[in-house]
N, C-alpha and C. Protein backbone atom coordinates (compact mmCIF):
# COMPACT_ATOMS: atom_id res chain seq x y z
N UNK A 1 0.84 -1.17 0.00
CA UNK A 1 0.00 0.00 0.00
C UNK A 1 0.89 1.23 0.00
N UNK A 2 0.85 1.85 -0.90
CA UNK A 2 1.37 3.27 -1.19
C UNK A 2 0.68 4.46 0.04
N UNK A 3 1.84 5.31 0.95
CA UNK A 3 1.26 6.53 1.53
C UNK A 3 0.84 7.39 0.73
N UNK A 4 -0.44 8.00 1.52
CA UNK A 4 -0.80 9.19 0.74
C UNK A 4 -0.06 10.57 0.57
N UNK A 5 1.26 10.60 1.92
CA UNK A 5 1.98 11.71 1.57
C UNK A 5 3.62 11.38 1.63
N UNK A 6 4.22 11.35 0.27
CA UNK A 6 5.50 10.66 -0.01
C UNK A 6 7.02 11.00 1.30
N UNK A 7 6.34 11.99 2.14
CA UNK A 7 7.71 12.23 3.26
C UNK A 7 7.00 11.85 4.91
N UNK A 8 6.05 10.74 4.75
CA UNK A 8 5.52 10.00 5.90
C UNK A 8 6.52 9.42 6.83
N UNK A 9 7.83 8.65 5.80
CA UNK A 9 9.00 7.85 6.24
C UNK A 9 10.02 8.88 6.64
N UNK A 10 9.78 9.81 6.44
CA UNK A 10 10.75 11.19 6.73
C UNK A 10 10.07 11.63 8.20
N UNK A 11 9.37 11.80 8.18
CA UNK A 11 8.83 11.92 9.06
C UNK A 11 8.69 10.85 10.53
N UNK A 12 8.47 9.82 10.64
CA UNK A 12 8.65 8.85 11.12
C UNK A 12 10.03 8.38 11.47
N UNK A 13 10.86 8.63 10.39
CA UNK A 13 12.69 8.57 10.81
C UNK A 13 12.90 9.80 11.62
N UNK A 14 12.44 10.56 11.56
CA UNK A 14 12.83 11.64 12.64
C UNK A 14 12.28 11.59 13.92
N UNK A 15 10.81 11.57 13.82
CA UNK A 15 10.71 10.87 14.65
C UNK A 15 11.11 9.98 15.77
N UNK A 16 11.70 8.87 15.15
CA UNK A 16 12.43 8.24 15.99
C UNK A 16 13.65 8.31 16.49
N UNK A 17 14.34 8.89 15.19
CA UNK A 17 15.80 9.92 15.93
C UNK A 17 15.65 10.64 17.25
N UNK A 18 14.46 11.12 17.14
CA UNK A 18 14.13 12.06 18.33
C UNK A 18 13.97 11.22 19.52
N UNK A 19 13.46 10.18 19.61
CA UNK A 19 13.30 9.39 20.51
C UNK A 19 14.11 9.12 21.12
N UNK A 20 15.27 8.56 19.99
CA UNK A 20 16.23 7.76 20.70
C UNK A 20 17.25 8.97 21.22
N UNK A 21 16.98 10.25 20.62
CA UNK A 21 17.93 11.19 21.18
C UNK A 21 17.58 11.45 22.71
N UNK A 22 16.42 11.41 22.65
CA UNK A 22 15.92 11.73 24.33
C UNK A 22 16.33 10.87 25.34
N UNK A 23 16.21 9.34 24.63
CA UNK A 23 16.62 8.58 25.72
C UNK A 23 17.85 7.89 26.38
N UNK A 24 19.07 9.36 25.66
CA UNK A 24 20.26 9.10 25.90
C UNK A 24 20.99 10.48 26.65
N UNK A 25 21.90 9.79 26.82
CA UNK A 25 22.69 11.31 27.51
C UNK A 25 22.54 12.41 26.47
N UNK A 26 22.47 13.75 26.85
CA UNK A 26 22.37 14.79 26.08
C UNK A 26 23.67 15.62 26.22
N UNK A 27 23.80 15.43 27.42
CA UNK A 27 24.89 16.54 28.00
C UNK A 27 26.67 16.01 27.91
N UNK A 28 27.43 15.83 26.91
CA UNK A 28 28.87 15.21 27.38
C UNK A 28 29.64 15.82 28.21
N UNK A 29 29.72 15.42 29.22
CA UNK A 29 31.42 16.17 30.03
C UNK A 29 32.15 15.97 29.22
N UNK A 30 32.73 16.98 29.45
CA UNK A 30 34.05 18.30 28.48
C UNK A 30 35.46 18.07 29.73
N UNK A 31 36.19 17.44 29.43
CA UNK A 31 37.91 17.42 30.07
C UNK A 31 38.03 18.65 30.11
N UNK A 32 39.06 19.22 31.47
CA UNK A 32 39.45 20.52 31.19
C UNK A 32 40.62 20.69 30.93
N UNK A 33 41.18 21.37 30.09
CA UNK A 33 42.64 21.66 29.27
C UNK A 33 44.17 21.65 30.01
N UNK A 34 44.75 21.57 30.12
CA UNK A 34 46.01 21.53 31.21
C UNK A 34 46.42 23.02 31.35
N UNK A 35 45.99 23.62 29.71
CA UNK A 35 46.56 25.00 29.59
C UNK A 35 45.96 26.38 30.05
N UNK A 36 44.70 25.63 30.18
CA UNK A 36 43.31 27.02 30.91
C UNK A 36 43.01 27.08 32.40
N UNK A 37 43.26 27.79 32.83
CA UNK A 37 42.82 27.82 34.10
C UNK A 37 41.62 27.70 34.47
N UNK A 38 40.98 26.27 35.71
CA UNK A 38 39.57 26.64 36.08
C UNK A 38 38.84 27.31 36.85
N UNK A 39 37.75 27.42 37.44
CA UNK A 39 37.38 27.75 38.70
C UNK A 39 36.35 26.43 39.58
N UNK A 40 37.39 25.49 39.49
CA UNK A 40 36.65 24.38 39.71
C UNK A 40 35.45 24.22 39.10
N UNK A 41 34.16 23.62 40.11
CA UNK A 41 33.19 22.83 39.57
C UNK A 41 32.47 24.26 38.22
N UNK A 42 32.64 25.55 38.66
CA UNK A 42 32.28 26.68 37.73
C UNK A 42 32.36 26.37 36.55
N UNK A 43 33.60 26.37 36.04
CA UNK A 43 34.08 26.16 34.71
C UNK A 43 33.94 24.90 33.82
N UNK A 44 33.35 23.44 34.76
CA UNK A 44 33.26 22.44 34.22
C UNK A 44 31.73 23.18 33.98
N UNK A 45 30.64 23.25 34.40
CA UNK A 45 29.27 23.91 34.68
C UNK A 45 29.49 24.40 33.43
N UNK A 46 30.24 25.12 32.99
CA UNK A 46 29.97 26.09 31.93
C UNK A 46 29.69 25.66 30.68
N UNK A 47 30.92 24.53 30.76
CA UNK A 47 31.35 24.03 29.43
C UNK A 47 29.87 22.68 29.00
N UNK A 48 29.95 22.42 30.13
CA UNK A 48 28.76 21.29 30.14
C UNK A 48 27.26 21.96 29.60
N UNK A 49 27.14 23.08 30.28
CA UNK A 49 26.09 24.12 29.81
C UNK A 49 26.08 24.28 28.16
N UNK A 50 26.91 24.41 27.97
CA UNK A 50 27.55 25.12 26.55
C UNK A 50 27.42 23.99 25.63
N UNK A 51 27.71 22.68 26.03
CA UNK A 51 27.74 21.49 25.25
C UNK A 51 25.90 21.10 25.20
N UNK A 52 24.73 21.90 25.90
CA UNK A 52 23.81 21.53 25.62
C UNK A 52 23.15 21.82 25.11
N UNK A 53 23.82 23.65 24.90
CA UNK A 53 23.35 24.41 23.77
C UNK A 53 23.26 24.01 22.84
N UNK A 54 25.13 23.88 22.45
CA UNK A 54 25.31 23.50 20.86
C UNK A 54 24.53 22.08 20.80
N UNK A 55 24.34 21.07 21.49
CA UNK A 55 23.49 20.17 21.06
C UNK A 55 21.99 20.32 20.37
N UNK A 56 21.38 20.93 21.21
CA UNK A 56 20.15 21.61 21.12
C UNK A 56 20.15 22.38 19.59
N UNK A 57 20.88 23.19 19.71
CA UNK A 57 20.70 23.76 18.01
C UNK A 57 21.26 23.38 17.03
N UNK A 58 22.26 22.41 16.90
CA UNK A 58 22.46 21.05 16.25
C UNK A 58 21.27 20.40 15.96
N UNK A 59 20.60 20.45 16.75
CA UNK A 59 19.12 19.42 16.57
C UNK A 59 18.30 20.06 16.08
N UNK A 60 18.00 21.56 16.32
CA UNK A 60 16.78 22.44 16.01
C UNK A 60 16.85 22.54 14.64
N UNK A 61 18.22 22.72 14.02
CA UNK A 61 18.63 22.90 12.93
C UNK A 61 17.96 21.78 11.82
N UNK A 62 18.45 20.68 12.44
CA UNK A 62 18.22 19.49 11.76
C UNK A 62 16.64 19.56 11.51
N UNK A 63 15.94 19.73 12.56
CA UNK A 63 14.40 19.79 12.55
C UNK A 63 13.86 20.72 11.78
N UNK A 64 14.35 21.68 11.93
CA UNK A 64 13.98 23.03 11.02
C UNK A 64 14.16 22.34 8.90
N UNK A 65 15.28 21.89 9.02
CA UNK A 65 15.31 21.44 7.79
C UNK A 65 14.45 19.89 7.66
N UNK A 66 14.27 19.08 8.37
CA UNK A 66 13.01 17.93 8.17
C UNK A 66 11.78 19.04 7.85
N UNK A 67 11.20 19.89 8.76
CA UNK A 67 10.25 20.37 9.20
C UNK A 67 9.67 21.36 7.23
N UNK A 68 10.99 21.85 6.65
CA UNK A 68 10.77 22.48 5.38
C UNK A 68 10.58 21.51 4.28
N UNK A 69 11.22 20.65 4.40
CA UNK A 69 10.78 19.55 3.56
C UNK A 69 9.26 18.45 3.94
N UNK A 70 8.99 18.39 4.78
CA UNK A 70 7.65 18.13 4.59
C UNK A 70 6.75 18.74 4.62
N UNK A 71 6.97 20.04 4.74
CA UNK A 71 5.68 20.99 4.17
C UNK A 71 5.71 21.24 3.11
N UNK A 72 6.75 21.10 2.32
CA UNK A 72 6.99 20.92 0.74
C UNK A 72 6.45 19.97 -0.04
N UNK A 73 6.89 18.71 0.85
CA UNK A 73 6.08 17.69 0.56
C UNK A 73 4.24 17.19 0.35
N UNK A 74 3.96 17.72 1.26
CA UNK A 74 2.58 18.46 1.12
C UNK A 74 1.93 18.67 0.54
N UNK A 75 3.06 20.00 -0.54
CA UNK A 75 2.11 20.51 -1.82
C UNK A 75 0.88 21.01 -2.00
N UNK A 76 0.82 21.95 -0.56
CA UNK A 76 -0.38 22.75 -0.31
C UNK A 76 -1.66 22.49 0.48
N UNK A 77 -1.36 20.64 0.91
CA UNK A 77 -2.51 19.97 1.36
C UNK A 77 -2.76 20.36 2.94
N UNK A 78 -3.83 21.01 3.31
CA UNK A 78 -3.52 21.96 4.41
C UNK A 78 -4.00 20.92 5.47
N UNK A 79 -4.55 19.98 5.24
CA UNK A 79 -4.62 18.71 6.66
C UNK A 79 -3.05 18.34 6.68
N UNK A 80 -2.46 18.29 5.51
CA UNK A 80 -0.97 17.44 5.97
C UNK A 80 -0.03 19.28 6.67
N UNK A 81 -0.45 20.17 6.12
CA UNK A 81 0.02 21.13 6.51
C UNK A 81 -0.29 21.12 7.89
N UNK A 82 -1.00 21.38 8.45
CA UNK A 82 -1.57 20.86 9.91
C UNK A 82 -0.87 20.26 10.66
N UNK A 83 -0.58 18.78 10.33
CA UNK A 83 -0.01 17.55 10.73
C UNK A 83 1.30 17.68 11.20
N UNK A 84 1.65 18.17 9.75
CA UNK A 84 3.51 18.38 9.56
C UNK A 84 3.60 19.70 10.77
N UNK A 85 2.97 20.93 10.92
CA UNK A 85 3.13 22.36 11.95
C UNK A 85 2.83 21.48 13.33
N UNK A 86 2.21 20.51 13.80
CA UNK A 86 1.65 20.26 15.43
C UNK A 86 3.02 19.02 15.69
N UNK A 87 3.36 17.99 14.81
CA UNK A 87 4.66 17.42 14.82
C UNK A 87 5.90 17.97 15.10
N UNK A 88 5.77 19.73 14.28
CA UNK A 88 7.44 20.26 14.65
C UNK A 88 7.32 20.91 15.70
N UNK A 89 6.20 21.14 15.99
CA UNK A 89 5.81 22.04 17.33
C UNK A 89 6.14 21.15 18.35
N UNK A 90 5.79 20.16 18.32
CA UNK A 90 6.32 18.63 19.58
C UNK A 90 7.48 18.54 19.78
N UNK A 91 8.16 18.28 18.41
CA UNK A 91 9.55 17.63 18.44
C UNK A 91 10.49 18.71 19.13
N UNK A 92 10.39 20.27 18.78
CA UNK A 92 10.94 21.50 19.09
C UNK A 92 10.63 21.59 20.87
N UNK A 93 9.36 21.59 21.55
CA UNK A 93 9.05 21.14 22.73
C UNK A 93 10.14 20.10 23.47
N UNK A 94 10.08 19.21 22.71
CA UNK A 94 10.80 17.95 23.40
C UNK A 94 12.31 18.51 23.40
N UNK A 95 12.84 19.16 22.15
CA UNK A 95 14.48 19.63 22.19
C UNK A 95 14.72 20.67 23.18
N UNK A 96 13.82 21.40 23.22
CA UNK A 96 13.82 22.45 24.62
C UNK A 96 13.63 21.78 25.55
N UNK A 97 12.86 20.82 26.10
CA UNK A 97 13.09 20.08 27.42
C UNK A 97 14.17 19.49 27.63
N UNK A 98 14.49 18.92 26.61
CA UNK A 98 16.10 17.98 27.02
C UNK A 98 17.02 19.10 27.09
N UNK A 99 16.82 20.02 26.14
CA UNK A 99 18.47 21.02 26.70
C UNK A 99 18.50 21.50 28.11
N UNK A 100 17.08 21.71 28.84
CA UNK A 100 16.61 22.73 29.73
C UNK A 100 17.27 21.13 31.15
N UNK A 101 16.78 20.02 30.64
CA UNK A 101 17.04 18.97 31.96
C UNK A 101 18.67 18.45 31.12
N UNK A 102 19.14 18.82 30.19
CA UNK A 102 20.58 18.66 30.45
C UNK A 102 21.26 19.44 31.35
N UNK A 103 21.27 20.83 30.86
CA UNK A 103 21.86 22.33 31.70
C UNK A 103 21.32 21.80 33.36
N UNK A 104 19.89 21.55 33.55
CA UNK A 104 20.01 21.29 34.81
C UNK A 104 20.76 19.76 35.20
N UNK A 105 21.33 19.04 34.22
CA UNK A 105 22.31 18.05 35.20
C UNK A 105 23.46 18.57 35.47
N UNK A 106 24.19 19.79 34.27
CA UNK A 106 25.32 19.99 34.17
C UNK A 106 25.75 20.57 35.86
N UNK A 107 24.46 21.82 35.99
CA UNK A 107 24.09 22.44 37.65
C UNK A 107 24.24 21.66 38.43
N UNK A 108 23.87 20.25 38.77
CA UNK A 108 24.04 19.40 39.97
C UNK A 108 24.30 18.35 39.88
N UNK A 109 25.97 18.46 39.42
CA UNK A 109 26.44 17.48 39.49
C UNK A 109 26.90 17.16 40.67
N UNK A 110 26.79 16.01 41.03
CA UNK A 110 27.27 15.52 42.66
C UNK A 110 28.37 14.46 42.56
N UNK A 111 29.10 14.47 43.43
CA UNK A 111 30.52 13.86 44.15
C UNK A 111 31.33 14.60 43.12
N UNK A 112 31.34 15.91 42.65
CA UNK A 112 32.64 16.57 41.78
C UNK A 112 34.19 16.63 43.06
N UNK A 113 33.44 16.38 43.97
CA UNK A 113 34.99 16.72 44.85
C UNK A 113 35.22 18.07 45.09
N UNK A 114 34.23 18.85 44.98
CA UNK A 114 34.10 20.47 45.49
C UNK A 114 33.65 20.85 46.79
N UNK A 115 32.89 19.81 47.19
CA UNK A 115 32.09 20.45 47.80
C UNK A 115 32.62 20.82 48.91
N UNK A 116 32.05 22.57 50.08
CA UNK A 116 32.70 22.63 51.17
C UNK A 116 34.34 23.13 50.86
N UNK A 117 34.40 23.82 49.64
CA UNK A 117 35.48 24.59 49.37
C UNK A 117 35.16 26.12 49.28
């Protein structure tokens, strides 16, 4: 059986990218350089912060470009237009939650060996 709208599987692969992106670490700890000075747990915080950004709009990016191609795909059909706008609206939701509960792991990380300094 043929879909009625040819970027269904586009859709559905992202989809599940998304999934499986959620249900993995988001946030990588970042080594700190021998040559930069830190401010302890601060400067790891930062970088970890920073690594959830660029993740996050790494991803938005990606979505933004799924998200133009299946409204292209479309071809004006304003139920799939519909479909395709409440899908990127989710997936964009979900990338803002994971950056928002990465940044908050990067914040509390525990046993760094700071604490009480």
């Amino acid at each position: 059986m043929k879909s009625k709208h040819p970027a269904l599987w586009l859709v559905v692969s992202a989809l599940s990218f998304f999934a499986l992106a959620a249900s993995s670490p988001q946030c990588a700890r970042t080594s700190e350089t021998p040559l930069a000075p830190s401010l302890g747990a601060q400067a790891s915080d930062g970088a970890c912060s920073q690594g959830c950004i660029d993740t996050f709009q790494q991803a938005k990016k990606a979505e933004q470009a799924r998200f133009k191609e299946a409204m292209a795909a479309c071809n004006g059909d304003e139920a799939c237009r519909a479909a395709e706008s409440a899908t990127h609206d989710a997936i964009v939701e979900e990338l803002t939650a994971d950056k928002d509960g990465c940044i908050a792991d990067c914040n509390h990380q525990q046993g760094t060996g700071t604490g009480g300094q």
